[in-house]
N, C-alpha and C. Protein backbone atom coordinates (compact mmCIF):
# COMPACT_ATOMS: atom_id res chain seq x y z
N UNK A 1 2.80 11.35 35.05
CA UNK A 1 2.50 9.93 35.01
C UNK A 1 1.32 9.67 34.10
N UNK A 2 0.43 10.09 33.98
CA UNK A 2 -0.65 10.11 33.55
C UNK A 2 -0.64 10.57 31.86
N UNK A 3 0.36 11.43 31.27
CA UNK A 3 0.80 11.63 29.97
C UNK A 3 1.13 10.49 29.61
N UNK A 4 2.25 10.21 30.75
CA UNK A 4 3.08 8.65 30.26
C UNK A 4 2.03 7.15 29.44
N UNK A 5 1.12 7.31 30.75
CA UNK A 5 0.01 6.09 30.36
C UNK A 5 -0.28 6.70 29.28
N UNK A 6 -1.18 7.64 28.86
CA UNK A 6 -1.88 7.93 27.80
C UNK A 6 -1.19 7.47 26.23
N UNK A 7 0.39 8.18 26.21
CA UNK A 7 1.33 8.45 25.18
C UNK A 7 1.15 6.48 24.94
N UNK A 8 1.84 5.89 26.58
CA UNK A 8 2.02 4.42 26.03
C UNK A 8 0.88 3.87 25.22
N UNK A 9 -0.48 4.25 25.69
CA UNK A 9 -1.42 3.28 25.46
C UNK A 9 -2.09 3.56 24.04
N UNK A 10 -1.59 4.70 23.08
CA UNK A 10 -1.83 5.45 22.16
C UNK A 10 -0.62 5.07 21.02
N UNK A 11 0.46 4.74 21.34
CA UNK A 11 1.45 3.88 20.59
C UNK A 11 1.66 2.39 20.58
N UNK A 12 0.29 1.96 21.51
CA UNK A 12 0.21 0.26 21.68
C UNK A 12 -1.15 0.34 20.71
N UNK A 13 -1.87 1.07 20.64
CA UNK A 13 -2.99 0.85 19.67
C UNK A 13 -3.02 1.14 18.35
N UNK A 14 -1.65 1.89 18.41
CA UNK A 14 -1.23 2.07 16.76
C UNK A 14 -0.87 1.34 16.34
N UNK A 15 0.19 0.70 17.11
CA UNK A 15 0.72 -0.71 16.50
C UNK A 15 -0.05 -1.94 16.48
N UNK A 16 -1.14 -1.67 17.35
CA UNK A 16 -2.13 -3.11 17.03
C UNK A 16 -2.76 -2.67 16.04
N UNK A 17 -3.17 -1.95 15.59
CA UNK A 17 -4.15 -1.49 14.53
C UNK A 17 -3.17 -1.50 12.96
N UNK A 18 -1.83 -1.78 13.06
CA UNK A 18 -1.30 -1.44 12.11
C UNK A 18 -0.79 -3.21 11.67
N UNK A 19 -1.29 -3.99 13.05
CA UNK A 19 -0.49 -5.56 12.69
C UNK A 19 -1.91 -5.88 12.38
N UNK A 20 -2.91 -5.00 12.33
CA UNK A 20 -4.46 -6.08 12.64
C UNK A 20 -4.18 -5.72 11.17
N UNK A 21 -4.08 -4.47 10.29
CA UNK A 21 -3.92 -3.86 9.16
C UNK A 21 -3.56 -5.18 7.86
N UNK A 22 -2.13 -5.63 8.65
CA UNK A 22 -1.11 -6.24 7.46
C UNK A 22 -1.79 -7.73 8.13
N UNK A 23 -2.63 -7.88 8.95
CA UNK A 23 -2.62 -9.50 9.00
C UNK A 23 -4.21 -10.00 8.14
N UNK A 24 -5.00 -8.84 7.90
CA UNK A 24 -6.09 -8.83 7.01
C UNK A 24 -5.49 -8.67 5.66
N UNK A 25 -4.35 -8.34 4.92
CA UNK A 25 -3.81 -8.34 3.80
C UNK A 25 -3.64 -9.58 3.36
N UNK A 26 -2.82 -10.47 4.36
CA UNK A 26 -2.01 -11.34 4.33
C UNK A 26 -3.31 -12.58 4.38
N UNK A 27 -4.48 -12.36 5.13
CA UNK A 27 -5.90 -13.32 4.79
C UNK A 27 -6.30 -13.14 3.83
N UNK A 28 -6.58 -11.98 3.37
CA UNK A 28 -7.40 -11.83 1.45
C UNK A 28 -6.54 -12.27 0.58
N UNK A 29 -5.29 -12.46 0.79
CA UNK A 29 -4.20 -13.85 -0.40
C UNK A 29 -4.38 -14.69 -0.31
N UNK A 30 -4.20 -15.27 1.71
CA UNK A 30 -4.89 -16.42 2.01
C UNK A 30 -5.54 -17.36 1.28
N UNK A 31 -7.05 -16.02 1.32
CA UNK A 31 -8.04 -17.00 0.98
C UNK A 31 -8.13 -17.12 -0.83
N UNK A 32 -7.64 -15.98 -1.60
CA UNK A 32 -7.47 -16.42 -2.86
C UNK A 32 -6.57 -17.27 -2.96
N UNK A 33 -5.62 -17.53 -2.81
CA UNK A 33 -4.49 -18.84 -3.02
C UNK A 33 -5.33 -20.18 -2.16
N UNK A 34 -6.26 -20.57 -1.28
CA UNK A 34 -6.56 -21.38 -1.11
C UNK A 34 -8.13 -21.77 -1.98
N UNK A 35 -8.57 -20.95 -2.64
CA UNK A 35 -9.45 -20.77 -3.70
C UNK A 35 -8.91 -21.30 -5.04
N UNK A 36 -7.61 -21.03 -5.38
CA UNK A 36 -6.80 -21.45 -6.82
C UNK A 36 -6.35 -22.86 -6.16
N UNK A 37 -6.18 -23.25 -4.74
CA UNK A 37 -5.43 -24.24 -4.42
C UNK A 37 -6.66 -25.62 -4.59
N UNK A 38 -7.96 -24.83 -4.38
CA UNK A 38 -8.98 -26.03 -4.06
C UNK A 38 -9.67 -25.88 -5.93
N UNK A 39 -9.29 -24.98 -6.52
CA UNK A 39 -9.89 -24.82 -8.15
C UNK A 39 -11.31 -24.89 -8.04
N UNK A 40 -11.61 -23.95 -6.97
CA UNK A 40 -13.08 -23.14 -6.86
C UNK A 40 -13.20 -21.99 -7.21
N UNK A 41 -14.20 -21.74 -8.38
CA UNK A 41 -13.85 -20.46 -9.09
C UNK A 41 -15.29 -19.70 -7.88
N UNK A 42 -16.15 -20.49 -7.47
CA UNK A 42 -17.43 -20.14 -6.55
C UNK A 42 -16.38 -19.23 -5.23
N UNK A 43 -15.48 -19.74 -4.68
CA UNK A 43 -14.51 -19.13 -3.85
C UNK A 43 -13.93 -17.60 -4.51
N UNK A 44 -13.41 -18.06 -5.49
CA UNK A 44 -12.40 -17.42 -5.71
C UNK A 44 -13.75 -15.94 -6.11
N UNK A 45 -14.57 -16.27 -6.89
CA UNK A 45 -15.78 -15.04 -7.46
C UNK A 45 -15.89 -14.08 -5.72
N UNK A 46 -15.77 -14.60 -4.63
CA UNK A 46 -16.54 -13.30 -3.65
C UNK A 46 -15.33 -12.56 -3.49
N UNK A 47 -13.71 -12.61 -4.33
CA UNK A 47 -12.92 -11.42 -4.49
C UNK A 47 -12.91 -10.69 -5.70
N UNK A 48 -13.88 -10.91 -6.57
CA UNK A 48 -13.58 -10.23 -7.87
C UNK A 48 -14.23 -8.89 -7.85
N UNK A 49 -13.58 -7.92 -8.74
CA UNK A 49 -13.90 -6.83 -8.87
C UNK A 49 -14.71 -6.90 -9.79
N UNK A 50 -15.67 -5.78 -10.09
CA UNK A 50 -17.09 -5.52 -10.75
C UNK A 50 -16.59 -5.83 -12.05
N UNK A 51 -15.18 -5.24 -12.15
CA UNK A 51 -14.86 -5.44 -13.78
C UNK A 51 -13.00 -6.20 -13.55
N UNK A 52 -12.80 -7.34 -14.19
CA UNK A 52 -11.47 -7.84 -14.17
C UNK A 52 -11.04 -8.50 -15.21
N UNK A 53 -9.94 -8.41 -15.43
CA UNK A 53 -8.78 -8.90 -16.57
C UNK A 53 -8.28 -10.24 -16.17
N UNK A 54 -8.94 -10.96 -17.23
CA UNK A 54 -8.37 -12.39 -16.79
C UNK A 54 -7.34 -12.70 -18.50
N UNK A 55 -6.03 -13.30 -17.98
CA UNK A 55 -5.16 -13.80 -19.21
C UNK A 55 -4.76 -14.79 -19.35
N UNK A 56 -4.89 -15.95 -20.24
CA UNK A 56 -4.20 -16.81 -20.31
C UNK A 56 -3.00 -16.87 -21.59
N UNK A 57 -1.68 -17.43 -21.10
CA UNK A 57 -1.07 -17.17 -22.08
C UNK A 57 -0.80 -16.25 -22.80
N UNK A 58 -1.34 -14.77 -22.38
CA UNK A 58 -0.84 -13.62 -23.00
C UNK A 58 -2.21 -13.18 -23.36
N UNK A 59 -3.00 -14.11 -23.57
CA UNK A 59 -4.49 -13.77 -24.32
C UNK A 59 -5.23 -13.15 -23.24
N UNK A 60 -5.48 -11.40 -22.91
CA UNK A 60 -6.23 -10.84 -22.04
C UNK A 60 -6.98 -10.34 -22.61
N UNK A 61 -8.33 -10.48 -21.52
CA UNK A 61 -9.80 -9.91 -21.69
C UNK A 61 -10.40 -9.33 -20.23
N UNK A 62 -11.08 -8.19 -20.78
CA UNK A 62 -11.96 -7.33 -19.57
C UNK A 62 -13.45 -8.48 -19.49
N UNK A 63 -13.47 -8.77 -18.22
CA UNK A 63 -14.68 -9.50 -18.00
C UNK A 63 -15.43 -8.70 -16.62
N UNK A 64 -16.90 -9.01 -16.81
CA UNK A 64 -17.57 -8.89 -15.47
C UNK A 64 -17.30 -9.85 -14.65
N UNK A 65 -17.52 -9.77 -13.65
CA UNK A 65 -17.22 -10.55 -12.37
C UNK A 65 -17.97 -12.08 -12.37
N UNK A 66 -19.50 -11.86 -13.03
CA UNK A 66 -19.86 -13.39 -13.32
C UNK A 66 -19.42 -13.97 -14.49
N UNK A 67 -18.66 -13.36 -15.64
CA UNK A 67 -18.19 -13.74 -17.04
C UNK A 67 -16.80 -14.45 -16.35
N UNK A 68 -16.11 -13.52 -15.57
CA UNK A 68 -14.91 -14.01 -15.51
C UNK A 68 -14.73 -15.27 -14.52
N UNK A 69 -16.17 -15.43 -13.53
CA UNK A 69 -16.06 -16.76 -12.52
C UNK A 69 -16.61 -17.76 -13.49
N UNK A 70 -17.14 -17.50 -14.95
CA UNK A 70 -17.35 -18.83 -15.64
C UNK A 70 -16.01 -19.01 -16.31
N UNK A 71 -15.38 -17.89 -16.90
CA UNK A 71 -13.82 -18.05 -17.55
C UNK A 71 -13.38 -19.40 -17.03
N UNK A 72 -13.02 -18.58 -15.27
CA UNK A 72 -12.26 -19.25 -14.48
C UNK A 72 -12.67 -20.80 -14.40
N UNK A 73 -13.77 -21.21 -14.09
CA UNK A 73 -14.15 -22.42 -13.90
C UNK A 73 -13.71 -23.29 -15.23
N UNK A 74 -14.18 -22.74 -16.72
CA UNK A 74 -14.24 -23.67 -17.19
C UNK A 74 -12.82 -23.99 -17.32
N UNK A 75 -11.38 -23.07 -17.21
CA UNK A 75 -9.98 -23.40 -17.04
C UNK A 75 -9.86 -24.39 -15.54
N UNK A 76 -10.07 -24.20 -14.66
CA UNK A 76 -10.04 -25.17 -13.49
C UNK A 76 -10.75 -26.28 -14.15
N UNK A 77 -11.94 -26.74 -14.47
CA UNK A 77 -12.65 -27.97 -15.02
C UNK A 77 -11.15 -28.48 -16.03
N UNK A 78 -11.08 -28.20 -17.05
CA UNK A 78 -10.02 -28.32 -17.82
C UNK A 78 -8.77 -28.57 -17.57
N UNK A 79 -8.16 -28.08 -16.13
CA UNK A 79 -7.29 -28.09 -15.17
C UNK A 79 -6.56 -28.42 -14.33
N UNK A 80 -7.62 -29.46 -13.79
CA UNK A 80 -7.44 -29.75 -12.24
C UNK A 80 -6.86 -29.46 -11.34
N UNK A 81 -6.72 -28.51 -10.46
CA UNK A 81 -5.13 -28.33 -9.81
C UNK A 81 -4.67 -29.87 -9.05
N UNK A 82 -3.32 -29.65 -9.05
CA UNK A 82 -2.37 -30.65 -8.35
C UNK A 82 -1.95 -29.62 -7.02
N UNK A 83 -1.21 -28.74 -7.29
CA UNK A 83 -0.96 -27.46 -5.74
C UNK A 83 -1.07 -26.30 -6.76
N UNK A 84 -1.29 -25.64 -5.93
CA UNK A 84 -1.16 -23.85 -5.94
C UNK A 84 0.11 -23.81 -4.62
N UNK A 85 1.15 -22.48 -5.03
CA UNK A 85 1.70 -21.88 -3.61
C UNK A 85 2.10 -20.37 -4.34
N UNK A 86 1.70 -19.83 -3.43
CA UNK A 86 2.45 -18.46 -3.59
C UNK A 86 3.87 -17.91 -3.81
N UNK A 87 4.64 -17.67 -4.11
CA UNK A 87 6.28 -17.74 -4.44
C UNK A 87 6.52 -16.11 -4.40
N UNK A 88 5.61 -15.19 -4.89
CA UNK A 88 6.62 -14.17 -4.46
C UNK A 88 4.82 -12.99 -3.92
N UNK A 89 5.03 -11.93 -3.06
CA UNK A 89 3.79 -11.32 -2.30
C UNK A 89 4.52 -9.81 -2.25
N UNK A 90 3.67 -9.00 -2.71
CA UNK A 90 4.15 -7.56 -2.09
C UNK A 90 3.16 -6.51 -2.73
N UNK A 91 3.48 -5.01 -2.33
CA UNK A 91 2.32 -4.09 -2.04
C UNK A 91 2.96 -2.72 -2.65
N UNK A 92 2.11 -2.23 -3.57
CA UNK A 92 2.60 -1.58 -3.97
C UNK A 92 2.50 0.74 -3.04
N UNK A 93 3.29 1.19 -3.12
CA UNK A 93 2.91 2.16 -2.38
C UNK A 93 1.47 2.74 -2.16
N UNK A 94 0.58 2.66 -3.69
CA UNK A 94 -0.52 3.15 -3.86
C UNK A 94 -1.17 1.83 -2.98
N UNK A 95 -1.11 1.03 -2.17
CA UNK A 95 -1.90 -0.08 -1.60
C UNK A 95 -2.45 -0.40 -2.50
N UNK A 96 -1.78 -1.28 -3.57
CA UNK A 96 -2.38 -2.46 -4.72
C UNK A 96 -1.49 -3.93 -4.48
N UNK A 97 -2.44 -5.02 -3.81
CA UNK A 97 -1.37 -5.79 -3.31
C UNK A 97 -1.10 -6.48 -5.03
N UNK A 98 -0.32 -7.11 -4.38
CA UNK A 98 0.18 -8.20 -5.74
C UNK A 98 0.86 -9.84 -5.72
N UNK A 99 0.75 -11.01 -6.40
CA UNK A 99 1.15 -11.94 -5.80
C UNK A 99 1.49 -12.65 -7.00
N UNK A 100 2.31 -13.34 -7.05
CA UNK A 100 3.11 -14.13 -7.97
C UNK A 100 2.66 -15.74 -7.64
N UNK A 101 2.33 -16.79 -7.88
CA UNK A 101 2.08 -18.32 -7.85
C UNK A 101 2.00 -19.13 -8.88
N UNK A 102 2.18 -20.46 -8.26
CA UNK A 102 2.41 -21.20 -9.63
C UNK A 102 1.55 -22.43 -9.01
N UNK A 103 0.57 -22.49 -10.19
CA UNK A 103 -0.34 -23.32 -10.21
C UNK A 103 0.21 -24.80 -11.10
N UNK A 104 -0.43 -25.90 -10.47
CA UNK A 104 0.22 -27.16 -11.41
C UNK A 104 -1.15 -27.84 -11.53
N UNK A 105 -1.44 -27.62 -12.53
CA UNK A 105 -2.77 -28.82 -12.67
C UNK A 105 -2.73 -29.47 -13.78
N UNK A 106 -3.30 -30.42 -14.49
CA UNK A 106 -3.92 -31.49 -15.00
C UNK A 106 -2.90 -31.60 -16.38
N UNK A 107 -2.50 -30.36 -17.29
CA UNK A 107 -2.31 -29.66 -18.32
C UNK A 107 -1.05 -29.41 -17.93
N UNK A 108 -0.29 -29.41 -16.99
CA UNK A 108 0.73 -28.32 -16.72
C UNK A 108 1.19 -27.69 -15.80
N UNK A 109 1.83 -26.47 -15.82
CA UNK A 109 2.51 -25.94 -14.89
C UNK A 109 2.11 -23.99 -14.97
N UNK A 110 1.61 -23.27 -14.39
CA UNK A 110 1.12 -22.44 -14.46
C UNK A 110 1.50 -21.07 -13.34
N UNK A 111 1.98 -19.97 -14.18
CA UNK A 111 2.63 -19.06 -13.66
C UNK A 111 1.55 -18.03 -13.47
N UNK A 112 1.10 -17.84 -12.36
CA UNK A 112 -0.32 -17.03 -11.68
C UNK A 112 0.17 -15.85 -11.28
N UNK A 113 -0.18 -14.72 -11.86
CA UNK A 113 -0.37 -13.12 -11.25
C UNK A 113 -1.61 -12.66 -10.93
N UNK A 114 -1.75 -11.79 -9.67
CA UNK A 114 -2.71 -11.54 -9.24
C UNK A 114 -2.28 -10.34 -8.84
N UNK A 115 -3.85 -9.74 -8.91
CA UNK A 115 -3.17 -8.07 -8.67
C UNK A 115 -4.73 -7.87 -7.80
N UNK A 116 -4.78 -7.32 -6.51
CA UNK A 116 -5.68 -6.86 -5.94
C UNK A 116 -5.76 -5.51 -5.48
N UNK A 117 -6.82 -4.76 -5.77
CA UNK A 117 -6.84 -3.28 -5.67
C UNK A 117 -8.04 -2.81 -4.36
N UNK A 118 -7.81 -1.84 -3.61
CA UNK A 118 -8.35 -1.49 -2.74
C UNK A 118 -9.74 -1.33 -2.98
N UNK A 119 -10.60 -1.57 -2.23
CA UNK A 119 -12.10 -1.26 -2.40
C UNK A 119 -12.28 -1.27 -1.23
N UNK A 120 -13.63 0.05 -1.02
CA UNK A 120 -14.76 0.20 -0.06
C UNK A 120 -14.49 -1.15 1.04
N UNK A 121 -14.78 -2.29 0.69
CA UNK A 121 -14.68 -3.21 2.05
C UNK A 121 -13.10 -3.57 2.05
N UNK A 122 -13.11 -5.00 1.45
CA UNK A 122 -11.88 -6.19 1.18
C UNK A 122 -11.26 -5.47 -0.46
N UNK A 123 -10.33 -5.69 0.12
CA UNK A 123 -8.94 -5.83 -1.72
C UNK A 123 -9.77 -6.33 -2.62
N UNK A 124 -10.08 -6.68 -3.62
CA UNK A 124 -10.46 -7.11 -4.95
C UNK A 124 -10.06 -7.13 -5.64
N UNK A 125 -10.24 -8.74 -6.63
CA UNK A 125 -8.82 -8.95 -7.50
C UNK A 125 -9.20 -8.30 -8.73
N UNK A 126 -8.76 -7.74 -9.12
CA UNK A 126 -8.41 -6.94 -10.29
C UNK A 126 -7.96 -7.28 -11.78
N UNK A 127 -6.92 -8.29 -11.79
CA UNK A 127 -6.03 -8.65 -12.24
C UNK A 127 -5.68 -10.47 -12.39
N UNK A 128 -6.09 -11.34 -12.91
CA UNK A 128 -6.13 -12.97 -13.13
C UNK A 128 -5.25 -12.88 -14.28
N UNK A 129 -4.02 -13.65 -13.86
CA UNK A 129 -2.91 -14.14 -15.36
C UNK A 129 -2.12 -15.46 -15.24
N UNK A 130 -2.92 -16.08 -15.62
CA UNK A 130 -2.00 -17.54 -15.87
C UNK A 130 -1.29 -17.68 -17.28
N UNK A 131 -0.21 -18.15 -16.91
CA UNK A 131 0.81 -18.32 -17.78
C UNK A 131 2.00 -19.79 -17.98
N UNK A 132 1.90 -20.40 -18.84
CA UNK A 132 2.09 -21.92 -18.77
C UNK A 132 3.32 -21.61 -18.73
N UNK A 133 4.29 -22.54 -18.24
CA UNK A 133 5.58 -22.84 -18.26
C UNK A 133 6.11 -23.64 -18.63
């Protein structure tokens, strides 16, 4: 009896630990897609990685993390969003999430890739690509 409890209570904490896992994934998109949704680059900067690739239109550049939250801003200023939504989400085996969205602001219609890579704390985005449609 006492195996029994143990075994159960050892396959109930795996599986909580494994939904607590994918429901902290599913918040660090969250909160970047509600960061592109509100066109706060101040938001969107506490996911950037030390060093990230931001593209517009094909045109990519390696930026630092404060180069690339001015990038970002002065395209949002320029921008405005109308909505952000996410359209396609998934993870790659090496745990590099990834997210597909389409931004509509001021200018247009805007095809958003995001690529976030594992770090020491939270995911960090890695990867900024807008692409007009």
């Amino acid at each position: 009896m006492k195996s029994y409890f143990f075994k159960t209570l050892f396959f109930t904490w795996l599986f909580l630990s494994g939904a607590v896992a994918a429901s902290a994934q599913a918040d660090d998109l969250g909160a970047v897609g509600s960061a592109l949704r509100s066109g706060s680059s101040r938001e969107l900067s506490q996911y950037l990685a030390p060093t990230i690739e931001v593209g517009f239109d094909g045109d990519k550049k390696s930026y630092n993390a404060t180069q690339a939250e001015i990038v970002v801003k002065d395209f949002f200023t320029k921008n405005t969003p109308s909505s952000f939504e996410f359209i396609h989400q998934g993870k790659s085996q090496e745990g590099i999430q990834y997210a597909i969205g389409r931004y509509t602001g001021r200018n247009g219609v805007y095809r958003v890739f995001v690529k976030l890579k594992p770090s020491k704390g939270a995911p960090q985005i890695d990867t900024l690509d807008f692409t007009k449609e």
